[in-house]
N, C-alpha and C. Protein backbone atom coordinates (compact mmCIF):
# COMPACT_ATOMS: atom_id res chain seq x y z
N UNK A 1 86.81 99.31 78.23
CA UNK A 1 85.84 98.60 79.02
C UNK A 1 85.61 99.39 80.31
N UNK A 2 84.46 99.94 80.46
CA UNK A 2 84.03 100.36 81.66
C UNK A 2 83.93 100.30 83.10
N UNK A 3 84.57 100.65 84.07
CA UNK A 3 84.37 99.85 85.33
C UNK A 3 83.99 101.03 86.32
N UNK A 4 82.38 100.64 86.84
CA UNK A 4 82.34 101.89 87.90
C UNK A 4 82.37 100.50 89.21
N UNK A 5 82.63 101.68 90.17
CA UNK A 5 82.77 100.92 91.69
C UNK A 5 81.54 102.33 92.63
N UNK A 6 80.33 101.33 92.78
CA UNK A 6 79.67 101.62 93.61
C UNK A 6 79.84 101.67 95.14
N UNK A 7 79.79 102.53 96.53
CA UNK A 7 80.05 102.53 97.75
C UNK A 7 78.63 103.02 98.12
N UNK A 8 77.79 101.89 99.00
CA UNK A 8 76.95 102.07 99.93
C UNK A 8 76.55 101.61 101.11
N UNK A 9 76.53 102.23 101.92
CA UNK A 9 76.31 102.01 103.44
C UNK A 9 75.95 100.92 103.79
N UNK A 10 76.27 100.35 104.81
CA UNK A 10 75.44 98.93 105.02
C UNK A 10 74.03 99.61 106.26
N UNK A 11 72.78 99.84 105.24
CA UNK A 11 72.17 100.55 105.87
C UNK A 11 70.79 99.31 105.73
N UNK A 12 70.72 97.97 104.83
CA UNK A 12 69.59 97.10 104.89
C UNK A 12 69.38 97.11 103.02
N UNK A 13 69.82 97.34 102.57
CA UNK A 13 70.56 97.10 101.02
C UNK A 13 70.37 95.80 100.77
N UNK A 14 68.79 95.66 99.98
CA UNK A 14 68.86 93.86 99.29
C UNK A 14 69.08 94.09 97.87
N UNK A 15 69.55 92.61 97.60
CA UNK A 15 69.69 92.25 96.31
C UNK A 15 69.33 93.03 95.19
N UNK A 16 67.82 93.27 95.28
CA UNK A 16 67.34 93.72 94.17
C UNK A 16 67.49 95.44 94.33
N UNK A 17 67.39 96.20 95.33
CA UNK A 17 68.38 97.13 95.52
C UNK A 17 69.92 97.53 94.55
N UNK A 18 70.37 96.28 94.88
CA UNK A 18 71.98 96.46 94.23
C UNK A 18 71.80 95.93 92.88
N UNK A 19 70.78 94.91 92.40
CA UNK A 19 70.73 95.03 90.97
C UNK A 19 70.13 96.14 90.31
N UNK A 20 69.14 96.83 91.38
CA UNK A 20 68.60 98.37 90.10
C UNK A 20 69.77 99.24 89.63
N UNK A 21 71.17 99.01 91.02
CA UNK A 21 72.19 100.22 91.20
C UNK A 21 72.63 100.06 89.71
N UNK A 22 72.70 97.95 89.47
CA UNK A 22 73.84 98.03 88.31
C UNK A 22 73.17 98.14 87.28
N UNK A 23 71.94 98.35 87.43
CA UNK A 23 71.02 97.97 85.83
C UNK A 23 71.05 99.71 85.59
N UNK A 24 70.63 100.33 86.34
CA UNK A 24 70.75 102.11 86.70
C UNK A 24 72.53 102.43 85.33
N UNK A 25 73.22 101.71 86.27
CA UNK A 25 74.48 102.19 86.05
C UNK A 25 74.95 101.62 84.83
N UNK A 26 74.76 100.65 84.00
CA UNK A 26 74.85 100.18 83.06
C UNK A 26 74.00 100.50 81.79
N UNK A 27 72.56 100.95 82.27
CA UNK A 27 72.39 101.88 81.20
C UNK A 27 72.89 103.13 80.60
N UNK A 28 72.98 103.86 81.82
CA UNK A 28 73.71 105.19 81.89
C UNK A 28 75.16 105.05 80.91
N UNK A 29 75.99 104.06 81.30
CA UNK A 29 77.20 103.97 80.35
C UNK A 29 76.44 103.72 78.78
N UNK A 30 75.92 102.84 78.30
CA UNK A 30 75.40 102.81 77.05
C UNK A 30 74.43 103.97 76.31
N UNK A 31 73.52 104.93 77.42
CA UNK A 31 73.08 106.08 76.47
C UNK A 31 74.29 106.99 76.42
N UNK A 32 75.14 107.42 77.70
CA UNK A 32 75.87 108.19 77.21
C UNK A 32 77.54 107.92 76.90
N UNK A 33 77.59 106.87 77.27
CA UNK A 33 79.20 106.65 76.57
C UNK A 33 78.88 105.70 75.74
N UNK A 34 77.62 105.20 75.05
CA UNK A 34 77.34 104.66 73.76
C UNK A 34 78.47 103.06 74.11
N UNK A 35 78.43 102.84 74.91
CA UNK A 35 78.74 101.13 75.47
C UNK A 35 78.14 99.87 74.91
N UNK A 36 78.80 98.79 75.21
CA UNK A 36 78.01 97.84 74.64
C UNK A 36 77.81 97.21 76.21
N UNK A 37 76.78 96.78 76.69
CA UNK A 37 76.43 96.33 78.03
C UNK A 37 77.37 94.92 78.47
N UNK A 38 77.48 94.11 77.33
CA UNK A 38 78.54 93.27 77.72
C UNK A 38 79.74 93.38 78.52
N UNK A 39 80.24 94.74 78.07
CA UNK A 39 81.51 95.16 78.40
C UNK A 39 82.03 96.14 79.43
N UNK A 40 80.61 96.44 80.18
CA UNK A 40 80.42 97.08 81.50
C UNK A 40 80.35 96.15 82.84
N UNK A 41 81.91 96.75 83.58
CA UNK A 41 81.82 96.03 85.02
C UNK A 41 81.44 97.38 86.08
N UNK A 42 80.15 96.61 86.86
CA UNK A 42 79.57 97.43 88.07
C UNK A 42 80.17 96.28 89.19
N UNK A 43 80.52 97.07 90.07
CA UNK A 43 80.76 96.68 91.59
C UNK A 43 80.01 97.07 92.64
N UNK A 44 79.55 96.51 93.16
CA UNK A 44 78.96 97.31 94.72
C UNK A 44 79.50 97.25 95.81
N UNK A 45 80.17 98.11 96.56
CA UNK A 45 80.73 97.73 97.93
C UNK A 45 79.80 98.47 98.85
N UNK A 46 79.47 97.24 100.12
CA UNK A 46 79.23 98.00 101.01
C UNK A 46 80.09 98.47 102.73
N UNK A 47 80.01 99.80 102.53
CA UNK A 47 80.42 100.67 103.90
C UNK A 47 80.15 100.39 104.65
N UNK A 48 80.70 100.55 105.91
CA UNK A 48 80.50 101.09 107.57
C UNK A 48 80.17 102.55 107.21
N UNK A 49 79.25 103.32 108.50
CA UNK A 49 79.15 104.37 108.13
C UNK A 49 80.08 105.17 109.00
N UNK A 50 80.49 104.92 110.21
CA UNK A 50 82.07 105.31 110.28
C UNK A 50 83.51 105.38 109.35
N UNK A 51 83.07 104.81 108.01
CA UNK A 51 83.90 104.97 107.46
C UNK A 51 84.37 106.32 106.75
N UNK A 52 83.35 106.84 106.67
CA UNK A 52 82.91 107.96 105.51
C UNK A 52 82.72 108.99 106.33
N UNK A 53 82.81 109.94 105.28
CA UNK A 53 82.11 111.57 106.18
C UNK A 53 81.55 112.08 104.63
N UNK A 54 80.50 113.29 104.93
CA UNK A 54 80.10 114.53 104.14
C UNK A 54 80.21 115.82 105.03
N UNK A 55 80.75 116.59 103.83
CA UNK A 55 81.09 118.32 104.45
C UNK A 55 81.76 117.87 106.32
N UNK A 56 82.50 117.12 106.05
CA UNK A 56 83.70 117.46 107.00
C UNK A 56 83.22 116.97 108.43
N UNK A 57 81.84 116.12 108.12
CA UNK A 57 81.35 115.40 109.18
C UNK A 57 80.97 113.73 108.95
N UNK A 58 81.59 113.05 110.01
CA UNK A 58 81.32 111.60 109.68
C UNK A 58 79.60 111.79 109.43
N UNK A 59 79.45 110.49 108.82
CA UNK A 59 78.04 110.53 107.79
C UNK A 59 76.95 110.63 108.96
N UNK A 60 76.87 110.00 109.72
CA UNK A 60 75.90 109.45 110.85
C UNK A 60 75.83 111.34 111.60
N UNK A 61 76.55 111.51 112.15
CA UNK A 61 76.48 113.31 112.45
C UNK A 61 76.56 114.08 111.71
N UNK A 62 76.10 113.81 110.49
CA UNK A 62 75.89 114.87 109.36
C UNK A 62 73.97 114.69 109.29
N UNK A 63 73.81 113.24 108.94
CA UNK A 63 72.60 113.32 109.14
C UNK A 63 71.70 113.51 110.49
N UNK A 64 72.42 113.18 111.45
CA UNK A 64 71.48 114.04 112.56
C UNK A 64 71.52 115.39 112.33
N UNK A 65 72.41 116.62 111.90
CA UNK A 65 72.45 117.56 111.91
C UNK A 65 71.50 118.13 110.92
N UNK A 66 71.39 117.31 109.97
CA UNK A 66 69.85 117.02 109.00
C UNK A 66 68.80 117.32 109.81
N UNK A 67 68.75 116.26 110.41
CA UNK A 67 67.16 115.75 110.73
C UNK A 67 66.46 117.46 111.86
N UNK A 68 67.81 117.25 112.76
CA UNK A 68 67.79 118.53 113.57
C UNK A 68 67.47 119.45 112.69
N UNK A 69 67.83 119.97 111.72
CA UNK A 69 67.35 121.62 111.13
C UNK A 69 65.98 121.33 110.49
């Protein structure tokens, strides 16, 4: 039985947002791990973005360093 655990920012994330994530993610298990949808658990958690970093920078000063270049 399948279990992915989704992590996204609490950046303004509605409902139907987090149902495309699991409908997204629940297909994906059935074309390619040939699943039966019943038997797929999706989670969504949402972050602080202090929680997290990319390439060795908390998330929030990674994307300014974005926007800047």
């Amino acid at each position: 039985m399948p279990y992915v655990n989704i992590k996204i920012t609490r950046e303004g994330a509605t409902r139907e947002h987090k149902a495309a994530l699991i409908k997204g993610v629940t297909d994906l298990l059935v074309e390619v791990l040939d699943k039966n949808p019943a038997t797929t658990f999706v989670v969504v958690d949402e972050v602080d973005l202090e929680d997290w970093g990319v390439g060795g920078l908390p998330v929030e000063l990674y994307r300014q360093s974005l926007r800047e270049s």
